[in-house]
Protein backbone atom coordinates (compact mmCIF):
# COMPACT_ATOMS: atom_id res chain seq x y z
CA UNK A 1 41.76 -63.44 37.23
CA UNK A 2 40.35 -65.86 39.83
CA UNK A 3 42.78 -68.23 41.59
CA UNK A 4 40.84 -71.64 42.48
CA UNK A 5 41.79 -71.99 46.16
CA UNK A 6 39.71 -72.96 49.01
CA UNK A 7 38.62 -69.73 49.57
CA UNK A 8 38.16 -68.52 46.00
CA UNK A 9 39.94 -65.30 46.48
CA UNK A 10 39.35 -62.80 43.68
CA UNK A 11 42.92 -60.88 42.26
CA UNK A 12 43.16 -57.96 41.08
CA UNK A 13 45.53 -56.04 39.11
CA UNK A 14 46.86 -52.45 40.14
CA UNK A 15 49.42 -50.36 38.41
CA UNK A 16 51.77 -48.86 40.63
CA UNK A 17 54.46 -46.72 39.51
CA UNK A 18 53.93 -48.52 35.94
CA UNK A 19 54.39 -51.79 38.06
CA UNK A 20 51.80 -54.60 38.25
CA UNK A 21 50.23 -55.57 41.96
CA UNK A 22 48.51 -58.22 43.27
CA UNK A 23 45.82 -57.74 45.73
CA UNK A 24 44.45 -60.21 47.55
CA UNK A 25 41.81 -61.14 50.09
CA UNK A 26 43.61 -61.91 53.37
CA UNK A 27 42.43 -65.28 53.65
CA UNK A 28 43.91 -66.17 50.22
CA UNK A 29 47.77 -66.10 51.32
CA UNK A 30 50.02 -68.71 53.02
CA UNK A 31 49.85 -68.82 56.78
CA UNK A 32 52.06 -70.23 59.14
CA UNK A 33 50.57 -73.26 59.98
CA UNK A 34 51.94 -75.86 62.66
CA UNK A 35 55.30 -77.39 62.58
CA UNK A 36 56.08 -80.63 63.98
CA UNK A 37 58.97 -82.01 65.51
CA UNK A 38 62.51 -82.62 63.78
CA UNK A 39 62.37 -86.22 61.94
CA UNK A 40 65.06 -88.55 63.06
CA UNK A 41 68.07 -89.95 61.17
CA UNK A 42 69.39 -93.28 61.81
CA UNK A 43 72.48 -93.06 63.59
CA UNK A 44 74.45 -95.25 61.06
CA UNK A 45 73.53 -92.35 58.00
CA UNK A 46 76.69 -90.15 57.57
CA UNK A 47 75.41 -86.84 58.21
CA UNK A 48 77.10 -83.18 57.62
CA UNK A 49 78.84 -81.07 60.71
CA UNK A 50 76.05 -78.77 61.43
CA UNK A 51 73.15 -82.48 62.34
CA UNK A 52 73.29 -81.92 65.78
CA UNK A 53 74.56 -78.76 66.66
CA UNK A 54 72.52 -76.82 63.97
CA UNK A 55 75.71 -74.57 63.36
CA UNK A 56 77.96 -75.86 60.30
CA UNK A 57 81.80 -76.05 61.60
CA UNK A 58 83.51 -75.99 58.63
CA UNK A 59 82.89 -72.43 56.64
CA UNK A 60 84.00 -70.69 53.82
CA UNK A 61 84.13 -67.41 54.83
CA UNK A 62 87.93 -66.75 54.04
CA UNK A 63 87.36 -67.51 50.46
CA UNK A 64 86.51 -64.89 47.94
CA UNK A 65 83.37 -64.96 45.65
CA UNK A 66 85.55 -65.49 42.80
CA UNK A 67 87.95 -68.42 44.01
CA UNK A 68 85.89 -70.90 43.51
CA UNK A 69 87.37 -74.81 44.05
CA UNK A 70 88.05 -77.29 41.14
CA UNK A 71 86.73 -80.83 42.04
CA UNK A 72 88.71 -83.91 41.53
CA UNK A 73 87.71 -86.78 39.72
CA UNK A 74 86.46 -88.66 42.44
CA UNK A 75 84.28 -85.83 43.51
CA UNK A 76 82.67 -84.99 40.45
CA UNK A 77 81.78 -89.07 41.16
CA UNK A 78 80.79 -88.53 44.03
CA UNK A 79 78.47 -85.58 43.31
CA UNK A 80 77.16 -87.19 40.26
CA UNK A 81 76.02 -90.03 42.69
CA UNK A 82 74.19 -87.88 45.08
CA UNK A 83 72.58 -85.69 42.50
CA UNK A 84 70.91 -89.09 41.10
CA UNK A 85 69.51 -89.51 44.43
CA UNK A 86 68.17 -86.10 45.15
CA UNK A 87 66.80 -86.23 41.53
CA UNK A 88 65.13 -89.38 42.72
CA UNK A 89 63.46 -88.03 45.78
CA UNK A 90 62.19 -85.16 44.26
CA UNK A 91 60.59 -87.26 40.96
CA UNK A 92 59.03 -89.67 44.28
CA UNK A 93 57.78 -86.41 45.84
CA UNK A 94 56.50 -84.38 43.46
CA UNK A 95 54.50 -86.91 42.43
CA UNK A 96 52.52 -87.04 45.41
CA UNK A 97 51.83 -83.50 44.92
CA UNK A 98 47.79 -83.31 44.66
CA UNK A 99 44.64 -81.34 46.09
CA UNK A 100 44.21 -82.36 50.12
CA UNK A 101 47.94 -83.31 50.77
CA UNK A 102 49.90 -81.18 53.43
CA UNK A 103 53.38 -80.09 52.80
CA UNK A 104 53.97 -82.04 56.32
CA UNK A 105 52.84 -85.09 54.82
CA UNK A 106 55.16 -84.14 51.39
CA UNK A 107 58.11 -83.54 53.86
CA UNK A 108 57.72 -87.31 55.29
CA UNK A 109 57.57 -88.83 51.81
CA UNK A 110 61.05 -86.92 51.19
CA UNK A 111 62.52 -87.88 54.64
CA UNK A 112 61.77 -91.37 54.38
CA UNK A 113 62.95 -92.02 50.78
CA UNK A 114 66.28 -89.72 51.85
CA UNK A 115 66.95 -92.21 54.88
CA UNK A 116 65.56 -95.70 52.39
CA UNK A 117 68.81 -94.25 50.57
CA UNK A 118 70.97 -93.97 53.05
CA UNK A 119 71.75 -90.58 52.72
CA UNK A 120 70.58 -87.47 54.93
CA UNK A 121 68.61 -84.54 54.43
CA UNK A 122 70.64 -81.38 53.94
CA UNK A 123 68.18 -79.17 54.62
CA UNK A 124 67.45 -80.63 58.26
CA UNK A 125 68.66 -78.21 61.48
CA UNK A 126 70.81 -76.74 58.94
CA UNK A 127 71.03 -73.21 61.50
CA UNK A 128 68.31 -74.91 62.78
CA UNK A 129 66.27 -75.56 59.67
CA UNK A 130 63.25 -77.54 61.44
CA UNK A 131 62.26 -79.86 58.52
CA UNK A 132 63.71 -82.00 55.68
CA UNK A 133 62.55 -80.11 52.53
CA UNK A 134 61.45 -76.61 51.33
CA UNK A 135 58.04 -76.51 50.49
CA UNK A 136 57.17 -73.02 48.39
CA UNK A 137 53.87 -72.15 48.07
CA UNK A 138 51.89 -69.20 45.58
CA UNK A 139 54.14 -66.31 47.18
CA UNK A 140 56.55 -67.88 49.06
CA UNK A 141 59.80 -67.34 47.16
CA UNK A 142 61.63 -70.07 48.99
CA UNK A 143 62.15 -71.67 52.14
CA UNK A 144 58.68 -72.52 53.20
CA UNK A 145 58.68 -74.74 55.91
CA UNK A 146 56.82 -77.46 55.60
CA UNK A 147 53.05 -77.59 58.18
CA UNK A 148 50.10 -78.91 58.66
CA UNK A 149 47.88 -76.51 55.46
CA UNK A 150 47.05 -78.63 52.72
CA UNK A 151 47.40 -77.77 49.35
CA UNK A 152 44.22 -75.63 46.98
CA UNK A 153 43.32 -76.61 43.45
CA UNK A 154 45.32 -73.97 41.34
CA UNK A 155 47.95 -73.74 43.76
CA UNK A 156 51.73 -73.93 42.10
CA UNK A 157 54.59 -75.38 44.57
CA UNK A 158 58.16 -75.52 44.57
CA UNK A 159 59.96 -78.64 46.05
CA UNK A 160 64.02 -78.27 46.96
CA UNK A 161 65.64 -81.18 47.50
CA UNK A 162 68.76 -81.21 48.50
CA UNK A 163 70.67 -84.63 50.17
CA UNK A 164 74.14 -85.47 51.70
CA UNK A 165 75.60 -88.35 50.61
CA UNK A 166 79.04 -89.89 50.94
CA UNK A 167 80.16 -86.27 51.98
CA UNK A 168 78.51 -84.21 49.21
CA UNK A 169 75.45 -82.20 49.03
CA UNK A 170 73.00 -82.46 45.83
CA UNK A 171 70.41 -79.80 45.35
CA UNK A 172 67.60 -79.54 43.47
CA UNK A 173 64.44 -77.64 42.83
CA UNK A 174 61.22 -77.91 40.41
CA UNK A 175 57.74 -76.38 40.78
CA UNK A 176 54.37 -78.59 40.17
CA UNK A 177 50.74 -77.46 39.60
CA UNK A 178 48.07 -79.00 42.12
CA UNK A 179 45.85 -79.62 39.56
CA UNK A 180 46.78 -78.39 36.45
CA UNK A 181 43.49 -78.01 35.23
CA UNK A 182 42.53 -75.74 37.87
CA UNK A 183 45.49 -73.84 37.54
CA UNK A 184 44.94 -69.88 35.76
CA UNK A 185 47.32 -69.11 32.54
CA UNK A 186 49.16 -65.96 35.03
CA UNK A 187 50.61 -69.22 36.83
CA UNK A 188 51.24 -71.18 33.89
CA UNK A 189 52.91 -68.08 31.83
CA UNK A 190 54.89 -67.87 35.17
CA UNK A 191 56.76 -71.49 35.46
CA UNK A 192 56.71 -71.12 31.50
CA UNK A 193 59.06 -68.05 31.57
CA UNK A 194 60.97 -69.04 34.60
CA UNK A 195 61.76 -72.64 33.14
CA UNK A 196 62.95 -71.27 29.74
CA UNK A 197 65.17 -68.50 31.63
CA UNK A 198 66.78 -70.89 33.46
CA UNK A 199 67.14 -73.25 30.84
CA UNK A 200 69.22 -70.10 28.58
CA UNK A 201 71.10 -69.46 31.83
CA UNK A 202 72.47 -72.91 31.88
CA UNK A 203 73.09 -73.24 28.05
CA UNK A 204 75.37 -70.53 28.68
CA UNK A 205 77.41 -72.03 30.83
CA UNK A 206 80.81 -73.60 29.46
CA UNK A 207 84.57 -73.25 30.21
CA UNK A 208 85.82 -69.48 30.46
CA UNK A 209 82.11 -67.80 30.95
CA UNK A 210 82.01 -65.41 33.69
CA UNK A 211 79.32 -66.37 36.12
CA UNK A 212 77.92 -62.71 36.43
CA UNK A 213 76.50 -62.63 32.95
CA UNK A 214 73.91 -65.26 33.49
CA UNK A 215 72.07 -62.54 35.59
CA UNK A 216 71.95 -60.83 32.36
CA UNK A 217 70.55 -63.91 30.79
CA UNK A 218 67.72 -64.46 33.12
CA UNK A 219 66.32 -60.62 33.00
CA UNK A 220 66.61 -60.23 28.93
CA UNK A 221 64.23 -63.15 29.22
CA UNK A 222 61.66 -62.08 32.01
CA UNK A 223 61.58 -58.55 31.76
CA UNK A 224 60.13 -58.05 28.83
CA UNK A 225 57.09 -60.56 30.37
CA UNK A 226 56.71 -58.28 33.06
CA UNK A 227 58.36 -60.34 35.66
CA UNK A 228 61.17 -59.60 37.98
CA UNK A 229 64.40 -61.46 39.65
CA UNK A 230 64.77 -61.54 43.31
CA UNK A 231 67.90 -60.06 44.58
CA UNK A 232 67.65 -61.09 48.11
CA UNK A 233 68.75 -64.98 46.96
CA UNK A 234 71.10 -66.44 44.65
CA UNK A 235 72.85 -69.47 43.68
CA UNK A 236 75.99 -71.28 45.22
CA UNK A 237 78.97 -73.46 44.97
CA UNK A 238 78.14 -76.81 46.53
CA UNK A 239 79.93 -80.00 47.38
CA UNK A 240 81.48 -81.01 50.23
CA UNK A 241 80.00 -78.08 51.74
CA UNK A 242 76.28 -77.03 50.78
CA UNK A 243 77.39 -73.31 50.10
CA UNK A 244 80.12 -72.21 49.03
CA UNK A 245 81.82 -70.03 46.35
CA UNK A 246 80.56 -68.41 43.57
CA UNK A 247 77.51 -66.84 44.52
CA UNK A 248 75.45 -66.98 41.84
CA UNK A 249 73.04 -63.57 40.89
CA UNK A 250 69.89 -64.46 38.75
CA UNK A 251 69.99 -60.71 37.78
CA UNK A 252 71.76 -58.55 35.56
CA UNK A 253 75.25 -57.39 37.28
CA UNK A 254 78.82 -56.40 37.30
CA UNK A 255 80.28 -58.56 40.57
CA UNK A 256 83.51 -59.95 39.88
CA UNK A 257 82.55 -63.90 40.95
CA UNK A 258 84.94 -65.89 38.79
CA UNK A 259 84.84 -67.26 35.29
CA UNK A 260 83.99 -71.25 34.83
CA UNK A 261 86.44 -73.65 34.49
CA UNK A 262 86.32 -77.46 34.80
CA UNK A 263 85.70 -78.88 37.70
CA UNK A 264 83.56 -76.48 39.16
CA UNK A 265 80.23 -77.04 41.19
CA UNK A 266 77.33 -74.88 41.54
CA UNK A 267 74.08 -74.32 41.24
CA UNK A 268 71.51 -72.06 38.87
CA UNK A 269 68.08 -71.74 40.84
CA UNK A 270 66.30 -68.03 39.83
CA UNK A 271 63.51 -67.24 41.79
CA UNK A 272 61.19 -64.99 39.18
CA UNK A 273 57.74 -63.05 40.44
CA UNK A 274 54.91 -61.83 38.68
CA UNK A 275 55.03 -58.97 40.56
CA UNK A 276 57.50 -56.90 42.85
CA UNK A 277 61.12 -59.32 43.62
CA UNK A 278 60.99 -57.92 47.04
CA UNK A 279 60.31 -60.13 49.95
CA UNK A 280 59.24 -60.02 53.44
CA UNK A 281 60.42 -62.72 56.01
CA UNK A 282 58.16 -64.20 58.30
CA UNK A 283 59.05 -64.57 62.02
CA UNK A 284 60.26 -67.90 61.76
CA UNK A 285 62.93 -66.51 60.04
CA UNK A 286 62.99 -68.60 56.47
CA UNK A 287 59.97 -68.39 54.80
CA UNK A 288 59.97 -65.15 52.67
CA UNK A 289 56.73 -64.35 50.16
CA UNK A 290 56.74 -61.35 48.16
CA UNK A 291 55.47 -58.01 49.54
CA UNK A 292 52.65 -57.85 46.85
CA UNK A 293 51.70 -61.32 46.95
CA UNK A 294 52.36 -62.12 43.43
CA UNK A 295 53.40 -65.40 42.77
CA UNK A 296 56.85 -66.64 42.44
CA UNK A 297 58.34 -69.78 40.85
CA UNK A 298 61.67 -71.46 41.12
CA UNK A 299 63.88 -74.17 39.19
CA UNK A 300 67.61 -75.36 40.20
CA UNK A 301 70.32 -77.65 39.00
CA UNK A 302 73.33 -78.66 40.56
CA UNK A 303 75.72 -78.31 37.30
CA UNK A 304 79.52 -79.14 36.96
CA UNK A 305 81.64 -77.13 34.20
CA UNK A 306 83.35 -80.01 31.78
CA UNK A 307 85.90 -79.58 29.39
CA UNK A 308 83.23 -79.55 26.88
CA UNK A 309 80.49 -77.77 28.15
CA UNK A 310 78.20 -78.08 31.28
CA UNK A 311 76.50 -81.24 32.81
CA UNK A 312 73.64 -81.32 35.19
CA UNK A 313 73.84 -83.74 37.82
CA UNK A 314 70.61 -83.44 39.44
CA UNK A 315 69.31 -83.94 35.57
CA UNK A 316 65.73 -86.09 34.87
CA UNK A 317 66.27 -89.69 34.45
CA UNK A 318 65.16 -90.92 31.29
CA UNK A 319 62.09 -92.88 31.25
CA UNK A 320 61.42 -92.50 35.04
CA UNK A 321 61.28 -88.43 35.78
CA UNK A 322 57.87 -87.33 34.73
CA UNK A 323 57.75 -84.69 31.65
CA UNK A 324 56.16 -81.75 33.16
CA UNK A 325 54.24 -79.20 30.65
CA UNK A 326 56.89 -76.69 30.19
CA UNK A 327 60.04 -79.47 29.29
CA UNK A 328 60.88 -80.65 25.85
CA UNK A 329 61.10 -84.55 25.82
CA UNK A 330 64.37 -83.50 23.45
CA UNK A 331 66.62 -81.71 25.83
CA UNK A 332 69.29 -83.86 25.95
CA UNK A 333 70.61 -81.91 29.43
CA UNK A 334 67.48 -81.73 31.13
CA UNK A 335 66.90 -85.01 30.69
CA UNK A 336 70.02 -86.86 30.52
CA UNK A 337 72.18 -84.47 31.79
CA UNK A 338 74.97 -83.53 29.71
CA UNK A 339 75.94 -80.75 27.12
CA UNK A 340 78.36 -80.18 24.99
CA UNK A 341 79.85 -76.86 22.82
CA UNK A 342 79.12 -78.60 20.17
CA UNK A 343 75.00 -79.19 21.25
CA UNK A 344 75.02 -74.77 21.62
C-alpha cells in the first residue's frame, strides 16, 4: 500500500516468522525535529509538585499494584471537573489537526487553552517532560514530543491530554486522520480495531472485575486482525497524583492488580500496532516508535468505578465533541459518560 506523505514512501509487506513487517524508505519515518523552549505558566495557576523541579515529591512507590485508593465524594467532583476540561482541550486541539500544521504549533493551541482555564499542563517538566502535550505520530507509540515537522496527508496522530486542576490530574487520549481522504484503509482498519477494543475493555469494567482481565479483552479483539498490544506501557491510577496504583496491562495476563470497587480512578489507554508491539526509544528518552515501523494507534479514558457500573470522565460532550468515523453517535458512555449494569 502507498502511504500519502510528503515523500510518498512506498510499504511493503514482509512475513517474518509468520509475522507481518513494514518496510519503509528512510525518509518516510518520524524524525526528531527541533524542540523549543518550555512554555510558561502563570504564577497564580496551581500547579503539581514536580513544575519546577521536574522531579514529583510525593510518590507511590510503597503502595502495591493491587491497593489501589477509593476516592471520596468530593474527589470524584473534583476529577469529574478536570476531566471536562481536558476533554475540552483535546476537542479544541484536535480540531486544528490538518495538512501543514506542526505538532509545535498543536502544542501552543493546548497550552494556551490549558492556562485560558486556569489549570496546568500535566504533562509539562513532568521528569523533565519539555512540552505540554504528547503528540504521536505513524509509529510513534506514545510520547512524541511535540517539534517543528509538520504533519503529511495520510498521516494518523494521537493527542494526550492530560491537565491539573484543583489538585487532580485528567487524562485523555484520541487519534485523528490528517486528511481522511488521503488516509489508506491499513490506517483506518487500525484506529477501527483499536477504538472497538478499548471500547469492550471499558464495558467490562464494573464493581468486583479484576483489572487483569481487560488485557484479555483487548487481545481476543486484535489478534485475530493481526495486530499486537504493547507491553512496554500500560494504564494507571490517577488523581491527586498522575500515576498511581493499578497498573493497568492492555494484554492478556495473570498479575494480581486488584479487583474494582467504587471509588476507584484509572485509566484504559491500549496502544495496538499493525506490526511488531516492540519499541525502540529515541535519545531524548520519551518518544518510542515501533522497531518495524508499523503504525500504532492509541485511545484513553480517565474512568471511575460507580456502584452501578463505570463512568468516563474525560467522556465527549454532547453536541460539542466532534463524532469521529469510528464512534457511534449512540454510546451513551462515550458520549455522555456514564454506564450502568443495567446498559451491559
Amino acid at each position: 500500500s502507498v502511504r500519502q506523505q510528503k515523500k510518498k514512501a512506498t510499504l511493503a509487506k514482509k512475513s517474518i516468522s509468520g509475522q507481518k513487517k513494514w518496510v519503509r524508505s528512510p525518509n518516510d519515518r518520524q524524525i526528531a525535529g527541533k524542540v523549543s523552549k518550555m512554555r510558561s505558566v502563570p504564577k497564580e495557576i496551581k500547579r503539581p509538585d514536580y513544575a519546577e523541579s521536574g522531579m514529583p515529591t510525593t510518590l507511590d512507590t510503597l503502595r502495591p499494584s493491587w491497593m489501589i485508593e477509593t476516592k471520596s465524594a468530593s474527589d470524584i467532583e473534583k476529577m469529574r471537573q478536570v476531566g471536562s476540561l481536558a476533554r475540552e482541550v483535546l476537542d479544541l486541539t484536535g480540531q486544528a489537526v490538518t495538512p501543514g500544521i506542526t505538532t509545535e504549533e498543536l502544542d501552543i493551541i493546548a497550552h494556551e487553552a490549558i492556562i485560558e482555564r486556569g489549570a496546568y499542563p500535566s504533562p509539562l517538566n513532568y521528569h523533565g517532560f519539555p512540552k505540554s502535550i504528547c503528540t504521536s505520530v505513524n509509529e510513534v507509540i506514545c510520547h512524541g514530543i511535540p517539534n517543528d515537522q509538520p504533519l503529511h496527508s495520510g498521516d494518523i496522530i494521537n493527542l494526550d491530554i492530560t491537565v491539573y486542576y484543583n489538585g487532580f490530574h485528567g487524562d485523555c487520549s484520541e487519534m485523528f486522520f490528517v486528511d481522511q481522504e488521503a488516509t489508506d484503509q491499513a490506517s483506518k482498519d487500525l484506529i477501527q480495531c483499536t477504538f472497538d477494543a478499548w471500547r469492550a475493555a471499558i464495558d467490562f469494567c464494573k464493581p468486583g472485575q479484576a483489572y487483569k482481565d481487560i488485557g484479555a479483552i483487548i487481545d481476543d479483539i486484535i489478534i485475530p486482525k493481526g495486530y499486537q498490544s504493547v507491553k512496554q506501557f500500560c494504564g494507571h491510577g490517577i488523581g491527586k497524583l498522575f500515576h498511581t496504583a493499578p497498573n493497568v496491562l492492555h494484554y492478556k495476563n495473570s498479575e494480581p492488580n486488584g479487583i474494582m470497587a467504587p471509588g476507584h480512578v484509572f485509566t484504559i489507554e491500549p496502544m495496538i500496532c499493525e506490526g511488531t508491539q516492540e519499541g525502540e526509544l529515541w535519545q531524548d528518552n520519551w518518544t518510542c516508535t515501533t522497531k518495524d515501523l508499523g503504525r500504532s494507534a492509541q485511545f484513553e479514558h480517565t474512568l471511575l468505578i460507580t456502584e452501578s457500573g463505570v463512568e468516563a470522565l474525560t467522556a465527549k460532550i454532547p453536541g460539542s465533541s466532534p463524532i469521529q468515523p469510528w464512534e457511534r453517535p449512540d454510546d451513551s458512555l462515550q458520549f455522555g459518560g456514564r454506564r450502568t449494569l443495567e446498559d451491559k
